[in-house]
N, C-alpha and C. Protein backbone atom coordinates (compact mmCIF):
# COMPACT_ATOMS: atom_id res chain seq x y z
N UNK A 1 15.82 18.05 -38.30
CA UNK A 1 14.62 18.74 -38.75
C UNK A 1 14.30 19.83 -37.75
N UNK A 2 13.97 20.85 -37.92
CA UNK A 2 14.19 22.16 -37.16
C UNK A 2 12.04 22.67 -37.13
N UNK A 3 11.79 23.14 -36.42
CA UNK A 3 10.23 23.41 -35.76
C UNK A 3 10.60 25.09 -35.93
N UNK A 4 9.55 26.04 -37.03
CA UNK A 4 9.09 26.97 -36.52
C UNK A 4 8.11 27.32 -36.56
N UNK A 5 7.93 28.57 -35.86
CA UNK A 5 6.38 28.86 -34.87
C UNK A 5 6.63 30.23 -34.89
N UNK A 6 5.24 31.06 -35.17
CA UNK A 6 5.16 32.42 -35.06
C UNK A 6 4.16 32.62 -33.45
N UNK A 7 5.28 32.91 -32.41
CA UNK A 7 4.29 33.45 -31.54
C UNK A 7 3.48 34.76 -31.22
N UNK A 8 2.49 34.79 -31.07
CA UNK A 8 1.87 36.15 -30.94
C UNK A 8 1.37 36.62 -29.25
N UNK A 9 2.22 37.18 -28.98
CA UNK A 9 2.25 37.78 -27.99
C UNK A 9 1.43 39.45 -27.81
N UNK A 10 0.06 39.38 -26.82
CA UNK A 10 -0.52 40.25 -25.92
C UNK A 10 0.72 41.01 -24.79
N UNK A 11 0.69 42.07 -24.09
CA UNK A 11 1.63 42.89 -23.38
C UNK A 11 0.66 43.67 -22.60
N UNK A 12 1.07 44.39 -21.72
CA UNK A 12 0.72 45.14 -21.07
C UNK A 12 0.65 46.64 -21.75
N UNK A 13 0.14 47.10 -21.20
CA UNK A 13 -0.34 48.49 -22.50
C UNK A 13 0.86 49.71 -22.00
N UNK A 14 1.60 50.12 -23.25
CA UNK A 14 3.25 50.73 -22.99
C UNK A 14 3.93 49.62 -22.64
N UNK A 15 4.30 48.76 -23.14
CA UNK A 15 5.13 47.80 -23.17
C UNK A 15 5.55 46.75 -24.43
N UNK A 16 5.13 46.94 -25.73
CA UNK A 16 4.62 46.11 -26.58
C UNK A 16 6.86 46.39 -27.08
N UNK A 17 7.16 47.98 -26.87
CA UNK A 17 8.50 47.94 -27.79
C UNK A 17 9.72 47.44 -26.85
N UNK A 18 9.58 47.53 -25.30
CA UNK A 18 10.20 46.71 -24.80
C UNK A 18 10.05 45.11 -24.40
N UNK A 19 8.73 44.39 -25.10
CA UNK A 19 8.76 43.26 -24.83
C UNK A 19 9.61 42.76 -26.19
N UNK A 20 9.29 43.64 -27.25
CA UNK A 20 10.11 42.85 -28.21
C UNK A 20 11.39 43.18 -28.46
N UNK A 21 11.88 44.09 -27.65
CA UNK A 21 13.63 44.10 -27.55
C UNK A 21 13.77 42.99 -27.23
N UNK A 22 13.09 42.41 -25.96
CA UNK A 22 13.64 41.74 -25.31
C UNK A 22 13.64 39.83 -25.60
N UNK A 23 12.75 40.03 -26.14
CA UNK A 23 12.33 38.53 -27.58
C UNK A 23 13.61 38.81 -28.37
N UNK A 24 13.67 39.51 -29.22
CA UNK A 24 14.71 39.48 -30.24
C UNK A 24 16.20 39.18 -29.83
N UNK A 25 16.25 39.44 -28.06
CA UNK A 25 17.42 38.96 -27.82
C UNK A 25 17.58 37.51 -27.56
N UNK A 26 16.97 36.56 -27.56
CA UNK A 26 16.82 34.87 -27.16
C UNK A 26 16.99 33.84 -28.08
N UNK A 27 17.92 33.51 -27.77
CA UNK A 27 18.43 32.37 -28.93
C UNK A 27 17.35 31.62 -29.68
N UNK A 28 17.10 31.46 -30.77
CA UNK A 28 16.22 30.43 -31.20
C UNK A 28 14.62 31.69 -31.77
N UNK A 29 14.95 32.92 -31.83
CA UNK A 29 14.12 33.92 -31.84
C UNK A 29 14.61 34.52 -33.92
N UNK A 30 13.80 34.36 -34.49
CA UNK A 30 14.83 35.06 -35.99
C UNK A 30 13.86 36.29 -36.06
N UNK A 31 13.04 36.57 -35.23
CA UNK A 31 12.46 38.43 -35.48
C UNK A 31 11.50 38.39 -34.51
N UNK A 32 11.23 39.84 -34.15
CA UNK A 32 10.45 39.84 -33.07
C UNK A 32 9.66 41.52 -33.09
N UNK A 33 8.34 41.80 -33.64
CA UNK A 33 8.03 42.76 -34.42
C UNK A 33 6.70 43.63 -33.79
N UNK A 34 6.82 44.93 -33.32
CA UNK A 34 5.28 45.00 -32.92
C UNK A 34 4.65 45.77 -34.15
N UNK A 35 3.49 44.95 -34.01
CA UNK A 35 1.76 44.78 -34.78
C UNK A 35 1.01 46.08 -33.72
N UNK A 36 0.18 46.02 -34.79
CA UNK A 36 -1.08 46.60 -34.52
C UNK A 36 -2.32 45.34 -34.90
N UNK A 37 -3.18 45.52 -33.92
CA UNK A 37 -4.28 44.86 -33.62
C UNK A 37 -4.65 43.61 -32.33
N UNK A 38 -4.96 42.82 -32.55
CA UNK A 38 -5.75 42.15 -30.77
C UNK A 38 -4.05 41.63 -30.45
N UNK A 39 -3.00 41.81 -30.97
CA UNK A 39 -1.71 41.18 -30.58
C UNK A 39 -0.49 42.41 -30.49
N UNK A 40 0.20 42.35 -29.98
CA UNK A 40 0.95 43.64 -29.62
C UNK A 40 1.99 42.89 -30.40
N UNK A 41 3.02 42.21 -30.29
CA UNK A 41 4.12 41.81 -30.81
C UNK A 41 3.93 40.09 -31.21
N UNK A 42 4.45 40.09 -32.75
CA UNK A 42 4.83 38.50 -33.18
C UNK A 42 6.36 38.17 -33.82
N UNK A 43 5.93 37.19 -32.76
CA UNK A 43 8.03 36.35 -33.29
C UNK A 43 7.65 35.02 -34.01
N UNK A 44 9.01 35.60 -34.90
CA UNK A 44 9.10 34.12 -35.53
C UNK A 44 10.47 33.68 -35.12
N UNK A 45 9.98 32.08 -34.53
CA UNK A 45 11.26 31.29 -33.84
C UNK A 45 11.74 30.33 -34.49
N UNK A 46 12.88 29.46 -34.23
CA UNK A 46 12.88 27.62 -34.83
C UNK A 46 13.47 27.24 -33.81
N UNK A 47 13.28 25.84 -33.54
CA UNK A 47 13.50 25.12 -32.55
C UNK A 47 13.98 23.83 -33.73
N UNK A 48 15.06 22.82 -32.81
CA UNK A 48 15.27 21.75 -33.35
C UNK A 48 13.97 20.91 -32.94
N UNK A 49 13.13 20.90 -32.27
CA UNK A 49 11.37 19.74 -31.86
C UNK A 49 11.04 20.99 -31.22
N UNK A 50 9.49 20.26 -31.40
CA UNK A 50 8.64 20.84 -30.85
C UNK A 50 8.83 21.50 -28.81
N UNK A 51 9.13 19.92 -28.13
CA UNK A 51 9.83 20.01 -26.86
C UNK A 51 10.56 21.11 -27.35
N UNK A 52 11.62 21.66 -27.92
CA UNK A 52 12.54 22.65 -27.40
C UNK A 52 11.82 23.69 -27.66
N UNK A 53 10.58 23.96 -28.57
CA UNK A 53 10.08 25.21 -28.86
C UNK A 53 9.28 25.52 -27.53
N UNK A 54 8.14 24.48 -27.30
CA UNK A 54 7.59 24.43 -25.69
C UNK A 54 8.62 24.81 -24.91
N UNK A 55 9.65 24.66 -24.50
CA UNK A 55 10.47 25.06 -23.57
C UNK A 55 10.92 26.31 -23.71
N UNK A 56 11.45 26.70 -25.18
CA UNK A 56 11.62 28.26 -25.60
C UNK A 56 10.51 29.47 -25.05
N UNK A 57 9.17 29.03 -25.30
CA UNK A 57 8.19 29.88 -25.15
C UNK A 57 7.46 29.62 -23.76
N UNK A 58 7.56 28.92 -22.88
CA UNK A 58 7.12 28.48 -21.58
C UNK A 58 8.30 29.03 -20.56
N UNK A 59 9.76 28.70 -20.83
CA UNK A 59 10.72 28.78 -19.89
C UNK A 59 11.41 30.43 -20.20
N UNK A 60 11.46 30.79 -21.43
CA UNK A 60 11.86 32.16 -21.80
C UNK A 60 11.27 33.08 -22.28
N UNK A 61 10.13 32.94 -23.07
CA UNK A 61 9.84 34.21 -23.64
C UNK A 61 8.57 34.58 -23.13
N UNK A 62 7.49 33.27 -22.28
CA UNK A 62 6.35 34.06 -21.13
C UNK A 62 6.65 34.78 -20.05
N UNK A 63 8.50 34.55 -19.42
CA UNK A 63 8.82 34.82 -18.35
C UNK A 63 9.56 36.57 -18.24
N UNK A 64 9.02 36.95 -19.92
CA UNK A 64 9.44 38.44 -19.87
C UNK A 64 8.33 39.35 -19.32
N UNK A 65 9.05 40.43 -18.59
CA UNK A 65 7.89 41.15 -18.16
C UNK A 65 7.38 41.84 -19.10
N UNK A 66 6.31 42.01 -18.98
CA UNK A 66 5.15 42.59 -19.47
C UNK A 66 4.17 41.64 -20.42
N UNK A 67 4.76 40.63 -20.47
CA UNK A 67 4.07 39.45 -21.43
C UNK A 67 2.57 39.40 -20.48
N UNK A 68 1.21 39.46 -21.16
CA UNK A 68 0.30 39.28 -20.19
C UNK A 68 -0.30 37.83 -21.08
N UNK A 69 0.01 37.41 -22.28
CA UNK A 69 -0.62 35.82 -23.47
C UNK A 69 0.22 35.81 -24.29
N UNK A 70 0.38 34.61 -24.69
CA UNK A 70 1.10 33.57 -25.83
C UNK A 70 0.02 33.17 -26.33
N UNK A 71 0.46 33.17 -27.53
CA UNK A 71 -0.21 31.98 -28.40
C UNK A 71 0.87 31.80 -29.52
N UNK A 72 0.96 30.25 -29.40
CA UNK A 72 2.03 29.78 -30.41
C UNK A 72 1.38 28.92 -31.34
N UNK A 73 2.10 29.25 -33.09
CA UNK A 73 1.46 28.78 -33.96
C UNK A 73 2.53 27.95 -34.76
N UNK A 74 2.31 26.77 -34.63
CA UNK A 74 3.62 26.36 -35.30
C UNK A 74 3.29 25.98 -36.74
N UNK A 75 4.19 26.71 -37.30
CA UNK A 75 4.60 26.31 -38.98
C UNK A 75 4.14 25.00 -40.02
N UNK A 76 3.10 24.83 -40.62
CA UNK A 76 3.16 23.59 -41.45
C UNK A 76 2.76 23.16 -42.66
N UNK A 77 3.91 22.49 -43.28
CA UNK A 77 4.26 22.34 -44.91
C UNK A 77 2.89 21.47 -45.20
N UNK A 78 2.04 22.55 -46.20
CA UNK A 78 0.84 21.98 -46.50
C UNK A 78 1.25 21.51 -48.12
């Protein structure tokens, strides 16, 4: 059973098109898009659990520069 989550990622201001090059390159990443409004760029990811998505977005994709917030929303079959 596979976990996805649209994270919405805040950036540093001039940075929103290189944070999401750099999302779109990370395994477990299927798009990575900049927005307009209180969020600069949102990805949509899948993880096999939740643990691997926490680890995706804690261990790789806060640790890009210019990331200044996360917020992760995970996916659910209503």
């Amino acid at each position: 059973m596979s976990v996805s989550a649209y994270v919405l990622i805040q950036t540093e201001v001039g940075r929103a098109a290189s944070v999401a090059r750099a999302v779109a390159k990370l395994d477990g990443v299927i798009a990575a898009e900049g927005v307009t409004g209180p969020y600069d760029v949102i990805v949509r990811t899948e993880a096999t659990s939740v643990d691997e998505l926490g680890r995706m977005v804690v261990g790789r994709i806060q640790l890009i520069e210019g990331i200044t917030r996360t917020v992760t929303c995970p996916v659910v079959n209503l």
